[in-house]
N, C-alpha and C. Protein backbone atom coordinates (compact mmCIF):
# COMPACT_ATOMS: atom_id res chain seq x y z
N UNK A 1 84.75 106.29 166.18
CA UNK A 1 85.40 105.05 165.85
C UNK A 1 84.64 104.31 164.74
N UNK A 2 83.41 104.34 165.01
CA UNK A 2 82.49 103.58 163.88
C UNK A 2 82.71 104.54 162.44
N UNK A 3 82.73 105.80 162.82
CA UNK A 3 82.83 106.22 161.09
C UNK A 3 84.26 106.05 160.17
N UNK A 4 85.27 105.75 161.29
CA UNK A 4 86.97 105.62 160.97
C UNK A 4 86.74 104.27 160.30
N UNK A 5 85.72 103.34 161.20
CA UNK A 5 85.81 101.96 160.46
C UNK A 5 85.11 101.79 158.89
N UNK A 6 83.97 102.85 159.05
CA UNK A 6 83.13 102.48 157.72
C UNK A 6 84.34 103.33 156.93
N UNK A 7 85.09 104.19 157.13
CA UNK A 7 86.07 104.80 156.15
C UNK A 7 87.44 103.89 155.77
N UNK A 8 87.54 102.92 156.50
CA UNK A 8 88.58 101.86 155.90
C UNK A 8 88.14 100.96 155.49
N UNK A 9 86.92 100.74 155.76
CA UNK A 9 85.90 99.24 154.63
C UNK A 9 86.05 99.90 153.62
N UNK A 10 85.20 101.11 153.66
CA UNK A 10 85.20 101.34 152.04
C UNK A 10 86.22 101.38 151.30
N UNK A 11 87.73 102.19 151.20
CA UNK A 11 88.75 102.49 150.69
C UNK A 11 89.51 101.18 151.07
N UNK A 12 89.24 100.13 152.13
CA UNK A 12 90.08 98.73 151.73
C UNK A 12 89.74 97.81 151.09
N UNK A 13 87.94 97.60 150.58
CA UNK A 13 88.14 96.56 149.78
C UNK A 13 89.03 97.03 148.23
N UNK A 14 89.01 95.48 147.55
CA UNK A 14 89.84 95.72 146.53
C UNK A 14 88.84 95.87 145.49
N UNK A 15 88.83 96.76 144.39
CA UNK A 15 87.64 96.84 143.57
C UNK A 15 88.28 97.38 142.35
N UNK A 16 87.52 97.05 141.27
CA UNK A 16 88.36 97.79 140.09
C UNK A 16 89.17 99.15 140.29
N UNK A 17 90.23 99.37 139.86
CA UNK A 17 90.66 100.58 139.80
C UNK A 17 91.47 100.45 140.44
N UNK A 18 91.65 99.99 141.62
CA UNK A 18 92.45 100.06 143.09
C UNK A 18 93.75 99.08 142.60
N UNK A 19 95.07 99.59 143.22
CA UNK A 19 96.24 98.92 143.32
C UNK A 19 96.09 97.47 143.33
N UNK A 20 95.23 97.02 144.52
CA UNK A 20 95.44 95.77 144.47
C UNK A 20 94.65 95.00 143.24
N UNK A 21 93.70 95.42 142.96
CA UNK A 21 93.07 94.97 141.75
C UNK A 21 94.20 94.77 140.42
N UNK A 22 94.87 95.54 140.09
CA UNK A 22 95.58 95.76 139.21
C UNK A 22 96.89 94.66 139.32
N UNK A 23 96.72 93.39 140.42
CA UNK A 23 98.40 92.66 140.84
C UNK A 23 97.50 91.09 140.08
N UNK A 24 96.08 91.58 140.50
CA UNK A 24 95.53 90.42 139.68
C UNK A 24 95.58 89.81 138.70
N UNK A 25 95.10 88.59 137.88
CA UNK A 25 95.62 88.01 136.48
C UNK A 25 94.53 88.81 136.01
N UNK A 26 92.89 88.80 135.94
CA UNK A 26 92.08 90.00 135.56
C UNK A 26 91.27 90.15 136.54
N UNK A 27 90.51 91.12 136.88
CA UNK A 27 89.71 91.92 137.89
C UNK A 27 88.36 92.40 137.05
N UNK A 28 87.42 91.70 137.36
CA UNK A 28 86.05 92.33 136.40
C UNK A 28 85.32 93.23 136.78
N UNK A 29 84.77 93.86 136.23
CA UNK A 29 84.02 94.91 137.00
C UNK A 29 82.77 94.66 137.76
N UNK A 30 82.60 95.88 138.66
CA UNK A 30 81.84 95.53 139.48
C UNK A 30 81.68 94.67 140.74
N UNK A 31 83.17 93.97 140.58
CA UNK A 31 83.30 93.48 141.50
C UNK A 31 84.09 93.75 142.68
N UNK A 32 84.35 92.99 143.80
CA UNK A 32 84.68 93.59 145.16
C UNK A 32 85.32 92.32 145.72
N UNK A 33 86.37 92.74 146.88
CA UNK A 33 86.75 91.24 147.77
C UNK A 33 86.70 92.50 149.53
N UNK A 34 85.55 92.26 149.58
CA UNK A 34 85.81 92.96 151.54
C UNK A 34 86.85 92.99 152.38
N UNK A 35 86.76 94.31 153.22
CA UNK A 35 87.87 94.25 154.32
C UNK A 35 87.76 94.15 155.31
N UNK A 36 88.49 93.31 156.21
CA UNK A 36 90.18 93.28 155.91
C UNK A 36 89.72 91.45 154.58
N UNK A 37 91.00 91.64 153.82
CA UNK A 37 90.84 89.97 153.62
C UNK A 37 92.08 89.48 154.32
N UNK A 38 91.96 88.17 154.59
CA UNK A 38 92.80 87.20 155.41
C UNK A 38 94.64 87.30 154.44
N UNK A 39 93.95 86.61 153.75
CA UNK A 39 95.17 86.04 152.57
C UNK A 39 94.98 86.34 151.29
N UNK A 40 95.76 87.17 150.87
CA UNK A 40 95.85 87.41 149.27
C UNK A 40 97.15 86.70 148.53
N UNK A 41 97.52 85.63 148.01
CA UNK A 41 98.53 85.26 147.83
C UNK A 41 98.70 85.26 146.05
N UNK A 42 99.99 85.33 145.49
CA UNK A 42 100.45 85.13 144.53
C UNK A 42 99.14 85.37 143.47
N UNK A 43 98.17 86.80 143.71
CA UNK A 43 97.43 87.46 142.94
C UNK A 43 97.53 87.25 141.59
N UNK A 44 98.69 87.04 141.18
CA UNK A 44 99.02 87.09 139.55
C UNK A 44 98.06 85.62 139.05
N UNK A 45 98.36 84.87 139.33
CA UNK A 45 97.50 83.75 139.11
C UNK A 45 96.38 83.85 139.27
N UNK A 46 95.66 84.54 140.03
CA UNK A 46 94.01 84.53 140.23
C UNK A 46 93.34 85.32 139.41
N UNK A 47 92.22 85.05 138.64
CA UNK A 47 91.33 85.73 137.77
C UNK A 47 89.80 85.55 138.34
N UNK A 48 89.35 86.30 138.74
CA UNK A 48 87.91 87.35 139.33
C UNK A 48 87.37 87.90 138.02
N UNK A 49 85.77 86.76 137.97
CA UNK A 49 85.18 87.35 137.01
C UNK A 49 84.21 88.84 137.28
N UNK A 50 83.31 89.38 136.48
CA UNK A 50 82.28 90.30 136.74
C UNK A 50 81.12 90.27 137.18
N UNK A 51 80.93 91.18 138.83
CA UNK A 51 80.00 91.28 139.24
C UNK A 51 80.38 90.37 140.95
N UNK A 52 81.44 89.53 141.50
CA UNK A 52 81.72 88.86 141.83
C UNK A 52 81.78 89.75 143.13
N UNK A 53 81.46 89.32 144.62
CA UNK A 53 81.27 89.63 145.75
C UNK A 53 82.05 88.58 146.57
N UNK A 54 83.08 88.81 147.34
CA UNK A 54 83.70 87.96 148.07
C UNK A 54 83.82 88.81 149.35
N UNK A 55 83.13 88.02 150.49
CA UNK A 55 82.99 88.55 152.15
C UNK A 55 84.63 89.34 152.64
N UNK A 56 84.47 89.46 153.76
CA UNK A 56 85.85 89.81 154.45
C UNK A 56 86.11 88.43 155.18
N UNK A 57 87.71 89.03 155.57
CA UNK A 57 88.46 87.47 155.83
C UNK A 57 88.45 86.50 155.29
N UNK A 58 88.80 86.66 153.81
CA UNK A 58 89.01 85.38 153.17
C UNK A 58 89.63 85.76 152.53
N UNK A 59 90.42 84.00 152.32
CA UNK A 59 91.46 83.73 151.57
C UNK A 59 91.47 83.34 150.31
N UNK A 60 92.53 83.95 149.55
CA UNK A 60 92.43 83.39 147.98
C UNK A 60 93.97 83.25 147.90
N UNK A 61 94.35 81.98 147.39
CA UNK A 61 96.00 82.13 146.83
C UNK A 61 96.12 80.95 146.17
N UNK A 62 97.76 81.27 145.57
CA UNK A 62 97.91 79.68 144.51
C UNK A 62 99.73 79.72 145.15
N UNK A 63 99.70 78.13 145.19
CA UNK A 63 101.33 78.20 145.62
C UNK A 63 101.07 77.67 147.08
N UNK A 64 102.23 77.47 147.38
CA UNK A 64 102.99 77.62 149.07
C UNK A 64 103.22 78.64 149.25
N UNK A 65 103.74 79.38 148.63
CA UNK A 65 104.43 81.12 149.53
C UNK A 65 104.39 81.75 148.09
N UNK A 66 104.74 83.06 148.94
CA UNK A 66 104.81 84.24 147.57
C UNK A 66 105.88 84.22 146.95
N UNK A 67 105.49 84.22 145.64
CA UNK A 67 106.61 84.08 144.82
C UNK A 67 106.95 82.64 144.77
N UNK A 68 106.47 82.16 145.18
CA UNK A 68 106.35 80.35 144.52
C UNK A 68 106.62 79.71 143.41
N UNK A 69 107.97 79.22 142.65
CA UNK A 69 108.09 79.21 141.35
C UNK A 69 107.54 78.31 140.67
N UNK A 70 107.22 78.19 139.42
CA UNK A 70 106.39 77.68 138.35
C UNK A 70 104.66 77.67 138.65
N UNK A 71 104.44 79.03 139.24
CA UNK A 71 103.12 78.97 139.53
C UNK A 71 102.16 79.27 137.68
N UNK A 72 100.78 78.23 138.15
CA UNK A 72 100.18 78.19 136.98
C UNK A 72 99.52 79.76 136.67
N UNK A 73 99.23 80.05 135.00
CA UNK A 73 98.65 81.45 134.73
C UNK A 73 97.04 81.57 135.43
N UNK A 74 96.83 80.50 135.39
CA UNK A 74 95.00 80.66 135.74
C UNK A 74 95.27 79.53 136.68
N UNK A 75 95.66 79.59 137.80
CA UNK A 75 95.59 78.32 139.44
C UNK A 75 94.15 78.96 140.20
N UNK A 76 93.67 80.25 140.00
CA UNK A 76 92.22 79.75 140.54
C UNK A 76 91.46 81.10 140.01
N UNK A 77 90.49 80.56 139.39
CA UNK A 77 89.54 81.28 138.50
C UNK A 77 87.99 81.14 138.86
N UNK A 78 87.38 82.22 139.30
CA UNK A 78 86.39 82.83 139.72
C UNK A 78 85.51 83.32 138.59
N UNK A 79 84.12 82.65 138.60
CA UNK A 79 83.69 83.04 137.13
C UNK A 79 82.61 84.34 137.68
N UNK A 80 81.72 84.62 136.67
CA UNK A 80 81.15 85.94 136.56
C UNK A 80 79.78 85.70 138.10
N UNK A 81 79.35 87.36 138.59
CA UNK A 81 78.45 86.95 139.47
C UNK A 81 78.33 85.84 140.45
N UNK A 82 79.65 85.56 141.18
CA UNK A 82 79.71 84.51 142.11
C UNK A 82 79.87 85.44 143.82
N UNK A 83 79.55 84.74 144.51
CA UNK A 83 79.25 85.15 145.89
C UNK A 83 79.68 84.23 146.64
N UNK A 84 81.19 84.93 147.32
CA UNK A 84 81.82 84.11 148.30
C UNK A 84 81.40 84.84 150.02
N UNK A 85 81.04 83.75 150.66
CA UNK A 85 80.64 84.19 151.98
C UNK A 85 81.90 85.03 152.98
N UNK A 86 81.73 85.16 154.05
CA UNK A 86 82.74 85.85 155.09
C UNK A 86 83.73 84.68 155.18
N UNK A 87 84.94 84.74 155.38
CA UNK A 87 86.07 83.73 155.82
C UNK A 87 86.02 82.44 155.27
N UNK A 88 86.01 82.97 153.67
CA UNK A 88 85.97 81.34 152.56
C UNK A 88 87.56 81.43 152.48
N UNK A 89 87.82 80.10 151.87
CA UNK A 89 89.36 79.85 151.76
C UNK A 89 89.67 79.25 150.69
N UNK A 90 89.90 79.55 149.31
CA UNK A 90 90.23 78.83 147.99
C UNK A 90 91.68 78.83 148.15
N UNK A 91 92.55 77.56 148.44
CA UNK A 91 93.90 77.31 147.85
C UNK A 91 94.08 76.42 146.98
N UNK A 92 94.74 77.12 145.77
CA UNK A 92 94.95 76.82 144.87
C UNK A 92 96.62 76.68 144.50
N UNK A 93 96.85 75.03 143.64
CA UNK A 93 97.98 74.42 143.80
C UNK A 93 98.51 74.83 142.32
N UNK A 94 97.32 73.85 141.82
CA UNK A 94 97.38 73.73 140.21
C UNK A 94 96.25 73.83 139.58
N UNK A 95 95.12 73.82 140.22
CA UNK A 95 93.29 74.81 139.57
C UNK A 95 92.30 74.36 140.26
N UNK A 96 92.06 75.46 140.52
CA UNK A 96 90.80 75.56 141.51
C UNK A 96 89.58 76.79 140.33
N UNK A 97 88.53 76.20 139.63
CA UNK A 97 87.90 76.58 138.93
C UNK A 97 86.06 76.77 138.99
N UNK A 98 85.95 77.91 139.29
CA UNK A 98 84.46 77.95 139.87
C UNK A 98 83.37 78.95 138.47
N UNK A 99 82.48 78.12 138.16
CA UNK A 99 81.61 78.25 137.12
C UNK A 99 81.03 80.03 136.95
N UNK A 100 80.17 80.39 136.70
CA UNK A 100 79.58 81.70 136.69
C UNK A 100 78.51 81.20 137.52
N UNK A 101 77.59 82.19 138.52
CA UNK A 101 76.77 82.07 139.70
C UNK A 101 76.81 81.35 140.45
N UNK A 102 78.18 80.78 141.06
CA UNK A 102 78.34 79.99 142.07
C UNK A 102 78.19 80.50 143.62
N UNK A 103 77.69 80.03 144.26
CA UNK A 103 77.20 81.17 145.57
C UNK A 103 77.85 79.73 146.67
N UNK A 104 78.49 80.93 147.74
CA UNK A 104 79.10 79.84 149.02
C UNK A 104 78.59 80.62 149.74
N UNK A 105 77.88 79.83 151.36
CA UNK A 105 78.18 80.52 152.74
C UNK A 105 79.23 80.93 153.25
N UNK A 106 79.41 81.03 154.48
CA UNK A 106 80.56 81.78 155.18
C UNK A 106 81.39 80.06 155.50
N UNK A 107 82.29 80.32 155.51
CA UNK A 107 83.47 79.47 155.95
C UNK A 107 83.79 78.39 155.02
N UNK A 108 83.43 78.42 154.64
CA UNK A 108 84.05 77.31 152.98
C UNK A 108 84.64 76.65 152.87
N UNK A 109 85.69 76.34 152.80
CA UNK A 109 87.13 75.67 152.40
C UNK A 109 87.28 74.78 151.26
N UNK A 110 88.14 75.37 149.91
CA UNK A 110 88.69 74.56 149.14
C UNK A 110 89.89 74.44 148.59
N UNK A 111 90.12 73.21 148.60
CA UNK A 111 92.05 72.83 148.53
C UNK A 111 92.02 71.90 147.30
N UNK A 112 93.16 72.09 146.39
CA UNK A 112 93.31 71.19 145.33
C UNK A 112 94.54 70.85 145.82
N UNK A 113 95.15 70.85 146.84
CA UNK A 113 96.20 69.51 147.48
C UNK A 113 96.18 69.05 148.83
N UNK A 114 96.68 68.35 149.29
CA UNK A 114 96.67 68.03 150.27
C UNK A 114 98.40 67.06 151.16
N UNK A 115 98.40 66.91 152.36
CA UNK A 115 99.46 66.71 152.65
C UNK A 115 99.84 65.03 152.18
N UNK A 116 100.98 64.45 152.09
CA UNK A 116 101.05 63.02 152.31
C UNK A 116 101.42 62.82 153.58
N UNK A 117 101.41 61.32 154.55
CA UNK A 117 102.04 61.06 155.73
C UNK A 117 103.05 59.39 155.53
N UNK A 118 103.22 58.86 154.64
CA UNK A 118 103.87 57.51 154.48
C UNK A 118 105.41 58.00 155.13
N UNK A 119 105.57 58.87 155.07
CA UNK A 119 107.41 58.87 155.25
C UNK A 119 107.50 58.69 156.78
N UNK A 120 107.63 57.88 157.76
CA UNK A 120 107.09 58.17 159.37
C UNK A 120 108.04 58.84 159.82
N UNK A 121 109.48 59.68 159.15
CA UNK A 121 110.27 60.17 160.13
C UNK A 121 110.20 61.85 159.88
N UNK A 122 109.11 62.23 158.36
CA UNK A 122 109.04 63.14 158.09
C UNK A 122 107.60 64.19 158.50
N UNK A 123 107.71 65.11 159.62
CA UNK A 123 106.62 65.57 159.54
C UNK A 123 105.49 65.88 158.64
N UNK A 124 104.34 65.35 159.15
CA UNK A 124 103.45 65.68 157.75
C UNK A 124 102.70 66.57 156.96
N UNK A 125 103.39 67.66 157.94
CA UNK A 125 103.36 69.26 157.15
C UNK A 125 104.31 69.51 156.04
N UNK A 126 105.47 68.34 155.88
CA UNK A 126 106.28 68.93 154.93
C UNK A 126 106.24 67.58 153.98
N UNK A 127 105.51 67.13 154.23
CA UNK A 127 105.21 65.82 153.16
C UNK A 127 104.20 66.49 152.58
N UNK A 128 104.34 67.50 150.94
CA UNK A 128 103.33 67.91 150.67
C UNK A 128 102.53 66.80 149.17
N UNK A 129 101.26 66.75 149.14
CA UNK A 129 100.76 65.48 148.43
C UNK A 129 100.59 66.45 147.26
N UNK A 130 100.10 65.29 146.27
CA UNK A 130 99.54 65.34 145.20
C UNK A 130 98.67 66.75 144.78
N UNK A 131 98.89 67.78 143.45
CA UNK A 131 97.73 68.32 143.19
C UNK A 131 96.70 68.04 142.27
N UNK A 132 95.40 68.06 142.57
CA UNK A 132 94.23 67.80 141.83
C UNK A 132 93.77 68.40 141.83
N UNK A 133 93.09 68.90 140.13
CA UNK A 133 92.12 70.38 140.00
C UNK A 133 90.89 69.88 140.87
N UNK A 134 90.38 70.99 140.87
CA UNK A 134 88.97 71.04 141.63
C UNK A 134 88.15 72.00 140.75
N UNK A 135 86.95 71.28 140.23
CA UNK A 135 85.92 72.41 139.37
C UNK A 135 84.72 71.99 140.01
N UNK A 136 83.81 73.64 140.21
CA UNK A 136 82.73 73.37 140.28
C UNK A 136 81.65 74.14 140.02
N UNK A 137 80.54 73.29 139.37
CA UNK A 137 79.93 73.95 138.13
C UNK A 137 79.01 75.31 138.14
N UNK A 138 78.26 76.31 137.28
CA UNK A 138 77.70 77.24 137.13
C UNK A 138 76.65 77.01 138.12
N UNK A 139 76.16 77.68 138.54
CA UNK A 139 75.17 78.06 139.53
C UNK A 139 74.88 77.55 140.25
N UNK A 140 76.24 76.68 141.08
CA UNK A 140 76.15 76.01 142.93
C UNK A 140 75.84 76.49 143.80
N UNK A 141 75.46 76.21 144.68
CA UNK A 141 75.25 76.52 146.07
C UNK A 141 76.24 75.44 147.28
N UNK A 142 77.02 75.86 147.80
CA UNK A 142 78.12 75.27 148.48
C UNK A 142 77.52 76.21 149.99
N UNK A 143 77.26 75.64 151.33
CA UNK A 143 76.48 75.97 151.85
C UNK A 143 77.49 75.96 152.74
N UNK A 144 77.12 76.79 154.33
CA UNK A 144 78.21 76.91 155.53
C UNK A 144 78.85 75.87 155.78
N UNK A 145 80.37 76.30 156.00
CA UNK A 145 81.84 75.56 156.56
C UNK A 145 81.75 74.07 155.79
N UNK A 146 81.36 73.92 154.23
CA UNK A 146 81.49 72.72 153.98
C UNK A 146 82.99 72.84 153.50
N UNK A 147 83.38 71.58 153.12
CA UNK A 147 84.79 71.68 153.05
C UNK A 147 84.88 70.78 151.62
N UNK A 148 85.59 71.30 150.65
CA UNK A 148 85.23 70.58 149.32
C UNK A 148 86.98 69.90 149.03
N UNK A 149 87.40 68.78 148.95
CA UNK A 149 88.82 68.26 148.64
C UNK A 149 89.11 67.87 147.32
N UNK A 150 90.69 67.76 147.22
CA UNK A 150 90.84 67.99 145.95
C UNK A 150 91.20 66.33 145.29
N UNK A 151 90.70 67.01 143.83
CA UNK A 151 89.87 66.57 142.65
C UNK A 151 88.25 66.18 142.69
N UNK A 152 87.75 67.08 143.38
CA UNK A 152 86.22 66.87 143.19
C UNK A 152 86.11 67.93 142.18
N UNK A 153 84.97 67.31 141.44
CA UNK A 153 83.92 67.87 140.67
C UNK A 153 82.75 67.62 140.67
N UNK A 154 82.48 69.19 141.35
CA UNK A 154 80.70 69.17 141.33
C UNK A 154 80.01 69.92 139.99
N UNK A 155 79.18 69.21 139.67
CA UNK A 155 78.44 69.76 138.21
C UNK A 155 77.73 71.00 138.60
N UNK A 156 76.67 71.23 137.02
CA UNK A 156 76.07 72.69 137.27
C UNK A 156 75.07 72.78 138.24
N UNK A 157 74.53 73.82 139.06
CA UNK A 157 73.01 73.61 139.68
C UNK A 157 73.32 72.94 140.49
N UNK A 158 74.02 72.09 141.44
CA UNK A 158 74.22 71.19 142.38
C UNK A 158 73.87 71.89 143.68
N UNK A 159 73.93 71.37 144.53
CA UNK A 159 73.78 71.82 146.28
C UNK A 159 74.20 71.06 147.10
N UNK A 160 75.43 71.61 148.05
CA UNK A 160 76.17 71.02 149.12
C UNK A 160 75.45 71.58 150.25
N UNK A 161 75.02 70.28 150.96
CA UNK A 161 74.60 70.93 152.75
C UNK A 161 75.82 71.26 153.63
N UNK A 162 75.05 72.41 154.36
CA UNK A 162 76.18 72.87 155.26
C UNK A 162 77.02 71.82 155.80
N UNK A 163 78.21 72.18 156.07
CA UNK A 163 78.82 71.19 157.14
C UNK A 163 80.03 69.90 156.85
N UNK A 164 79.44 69.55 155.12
CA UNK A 164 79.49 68.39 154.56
C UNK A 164 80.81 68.74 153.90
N UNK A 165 81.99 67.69 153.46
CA UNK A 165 82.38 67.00 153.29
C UNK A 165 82.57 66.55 152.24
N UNK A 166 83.32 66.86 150.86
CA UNK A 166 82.93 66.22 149.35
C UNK A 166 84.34 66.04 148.80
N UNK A 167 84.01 64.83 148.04
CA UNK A 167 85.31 64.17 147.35
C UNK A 167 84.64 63.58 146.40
N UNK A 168 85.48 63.44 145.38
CA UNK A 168 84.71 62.73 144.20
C UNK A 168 84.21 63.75 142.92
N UNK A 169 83.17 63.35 142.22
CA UNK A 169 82.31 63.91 141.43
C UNK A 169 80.84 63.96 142.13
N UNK A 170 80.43 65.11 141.81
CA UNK A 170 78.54 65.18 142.08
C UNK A 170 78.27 65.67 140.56
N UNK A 171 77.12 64.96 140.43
CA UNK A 171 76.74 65.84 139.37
C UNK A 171 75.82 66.75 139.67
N UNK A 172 75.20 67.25 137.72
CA UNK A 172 74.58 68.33 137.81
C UNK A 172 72.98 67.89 138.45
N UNK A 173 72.50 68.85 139.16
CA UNK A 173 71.13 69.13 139.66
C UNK A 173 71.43 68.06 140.70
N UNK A 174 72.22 68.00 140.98
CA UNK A 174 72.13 66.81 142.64
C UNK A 174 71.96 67.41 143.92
N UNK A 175 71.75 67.07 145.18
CA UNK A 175 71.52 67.45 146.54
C UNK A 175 72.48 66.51 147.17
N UNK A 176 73.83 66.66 147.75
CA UNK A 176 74.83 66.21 148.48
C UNK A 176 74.88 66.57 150.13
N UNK A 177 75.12 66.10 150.86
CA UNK A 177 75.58 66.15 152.48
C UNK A 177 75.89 65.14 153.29
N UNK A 178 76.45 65.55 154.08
CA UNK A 178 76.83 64.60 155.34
C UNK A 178 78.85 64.71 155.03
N UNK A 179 79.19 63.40 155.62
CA UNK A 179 81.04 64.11 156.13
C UNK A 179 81.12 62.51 156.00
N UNK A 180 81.76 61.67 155.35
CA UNK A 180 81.54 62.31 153.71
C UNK A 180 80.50 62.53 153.10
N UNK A 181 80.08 63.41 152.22
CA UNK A 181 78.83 63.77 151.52
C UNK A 181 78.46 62.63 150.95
N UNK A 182 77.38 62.45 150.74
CA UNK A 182 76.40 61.54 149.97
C UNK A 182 75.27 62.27 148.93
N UNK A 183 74.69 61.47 148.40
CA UNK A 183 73.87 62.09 147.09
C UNK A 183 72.82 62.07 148.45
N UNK A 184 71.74 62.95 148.21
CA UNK A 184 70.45 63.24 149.08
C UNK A 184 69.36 63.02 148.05
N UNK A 185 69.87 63.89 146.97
CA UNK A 185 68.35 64.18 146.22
C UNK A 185 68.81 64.29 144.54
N UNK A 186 68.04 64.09 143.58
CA UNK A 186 68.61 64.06 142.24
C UNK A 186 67.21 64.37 141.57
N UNK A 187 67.90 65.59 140.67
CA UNK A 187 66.58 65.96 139.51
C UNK A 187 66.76 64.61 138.26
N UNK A 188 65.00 63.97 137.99
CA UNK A 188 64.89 63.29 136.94
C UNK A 188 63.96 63.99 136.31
N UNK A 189 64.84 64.23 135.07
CA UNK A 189 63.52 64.94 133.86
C UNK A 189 62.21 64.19 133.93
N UNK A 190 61.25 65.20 133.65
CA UNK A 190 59.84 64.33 133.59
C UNK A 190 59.46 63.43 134.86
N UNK A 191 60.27 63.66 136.30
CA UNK A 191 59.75 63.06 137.14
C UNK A 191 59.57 64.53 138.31
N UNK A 192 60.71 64.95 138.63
CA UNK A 192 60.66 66.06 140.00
C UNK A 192 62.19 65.48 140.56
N UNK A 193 62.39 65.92 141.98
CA UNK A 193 63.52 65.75 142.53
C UNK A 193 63.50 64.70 143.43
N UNK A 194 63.88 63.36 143.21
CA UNK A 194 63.63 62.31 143.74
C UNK A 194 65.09 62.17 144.67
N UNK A 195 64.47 61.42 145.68
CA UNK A 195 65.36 61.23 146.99
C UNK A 195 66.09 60.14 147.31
N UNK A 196 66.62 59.77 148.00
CA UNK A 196 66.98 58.50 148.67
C UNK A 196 66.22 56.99 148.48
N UNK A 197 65.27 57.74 149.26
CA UNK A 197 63.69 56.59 149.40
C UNK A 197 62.93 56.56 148.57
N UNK A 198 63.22 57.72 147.33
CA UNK A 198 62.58 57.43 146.27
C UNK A 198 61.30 58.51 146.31
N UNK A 199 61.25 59.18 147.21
CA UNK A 199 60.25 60.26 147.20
C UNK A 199 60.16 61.59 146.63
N UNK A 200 59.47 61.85 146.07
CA UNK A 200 59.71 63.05 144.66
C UNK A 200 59.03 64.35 145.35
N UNK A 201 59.91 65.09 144.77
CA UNK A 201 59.25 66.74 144.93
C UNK A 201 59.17 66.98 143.92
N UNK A 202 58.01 68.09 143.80
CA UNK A 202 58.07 68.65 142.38
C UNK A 202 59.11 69.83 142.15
N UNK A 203 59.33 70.17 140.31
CA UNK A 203 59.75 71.08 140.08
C UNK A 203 59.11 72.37 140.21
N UNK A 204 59.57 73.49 140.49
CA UNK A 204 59.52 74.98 140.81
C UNK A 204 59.81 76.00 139.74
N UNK A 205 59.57 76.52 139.60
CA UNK A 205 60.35 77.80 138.49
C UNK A 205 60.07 78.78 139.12
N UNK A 206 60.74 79.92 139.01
CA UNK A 206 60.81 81.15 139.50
C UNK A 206 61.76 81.49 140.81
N UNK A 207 62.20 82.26 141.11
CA UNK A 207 63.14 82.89 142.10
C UNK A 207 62.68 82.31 143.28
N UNK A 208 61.46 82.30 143.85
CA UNK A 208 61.20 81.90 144.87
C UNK A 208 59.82 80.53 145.00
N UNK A 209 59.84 80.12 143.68
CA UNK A 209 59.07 79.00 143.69
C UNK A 209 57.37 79.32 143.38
N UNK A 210 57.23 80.24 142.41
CA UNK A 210 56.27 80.81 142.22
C UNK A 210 55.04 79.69 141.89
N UNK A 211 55.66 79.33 140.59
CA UNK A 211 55.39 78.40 139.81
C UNK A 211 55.21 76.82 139.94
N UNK A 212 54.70 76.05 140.06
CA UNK A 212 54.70 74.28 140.25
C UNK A 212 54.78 73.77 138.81
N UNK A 213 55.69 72.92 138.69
CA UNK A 213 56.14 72.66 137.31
C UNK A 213 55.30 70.76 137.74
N UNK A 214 54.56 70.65 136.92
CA UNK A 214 53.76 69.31 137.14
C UNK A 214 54.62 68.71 137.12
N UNK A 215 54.49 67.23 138.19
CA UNK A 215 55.33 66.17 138.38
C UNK A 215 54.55 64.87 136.92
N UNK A 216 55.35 64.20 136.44
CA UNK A 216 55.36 63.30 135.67
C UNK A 216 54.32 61.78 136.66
């Protein structure tokens, strides 16, 4: 049973070459989406840059249903070397746009619409709201089951704590969390990464912090 399973992981993810790769808007190389995935919707719209790793059970689509008319050419675009965790969920209305080295944990969730409820006699599954792009910048870190809503923009280098909650803009080199997220921590040139209370860490360089970059 275990070798039947490693023989349908391998031959089900979708990877260059493969049928499903080919329904995509482009498919880069080297890259992969694990099996099983949850939801593949209205593929034509989605563009997967190179090198790009996306877990199993997750969702990617643009639209309400398949075949959804006036769907956009690029509604959600995946840039180069990004790493989506196990059971992430990008729905995409009208753009959902993720930088090059953007890295998520497992459970994710991002929506560029959301429902309305003002009509009180109309359920509010079919009161569908407003769409707002959602971008977020080159080399994030979006951390377990945070949930990102639409029209946020998070800048480059940013970091969402698990769990959290984001609307709005973050910018670049910020530290965000909590439900709703809040700023935690913010890089100041020539100072280090100053906090809340005003307490500074220094800068780091290297992969794993080799380096101490003197504080100002």
């Amino acid at each position: 049973m275990l070798a039947g399973w490693r023989w349908l992981d391998r031959i089900g993810k979708v990877t260059p070459g493969t049928h499903a790769a080919a329904q995509f808007g482009s498919f880069g190389a080297h890259s992969s989406i694990g099996f099983p995935s949850a939801t593949l919707m209205n593929t034509g719209s989605i563009h997967v840059g190179s090198g790009v790793i996306i877990g199993r059970q997750a969702t990617l689509s643009v639209g309400y249903w398949p075949d959804y008319p006036g769907l956009p050419e690029r509604g959600l675009v995946i840039g180069d070397r990004c790493v989506l965790g196990d059971r992430c969920s990008l729905l995409a209305h009208e753009s959902i746009e993720l930088g090059d080295d953007v890295w998520f944990g497992q459970d994710v969730f991002v929506c560029d619409a959301s429902h309305g409820y003002q009509d009180p006699d109309l359920p509010v599954g079919n009161q569908f709201g407003s769409h707002v792009p959602v971008k977020i910048g080159a080399g994030t870190w979006v951390g377990h089951g945070a949930i990102i809503l639409p029209g946020t923009t998070i800048g480059r280098n940013a970091v969402v704590a698990a769990g959290s909650v984001v609307r709005g803009e973050v910018g670049d080199h910020c530290v965000v969390g909590g439900a709703p997220a809040k700023l935690l921590r913010r890089l100041e040139p020539g100072v280090g990464w100053v906090g809340r209370r005003g307490d500074v860490r220094p800068v780091r360089r290297g992969h794993f912090g080799e380096e101490e970059f003197e504080s100002a």
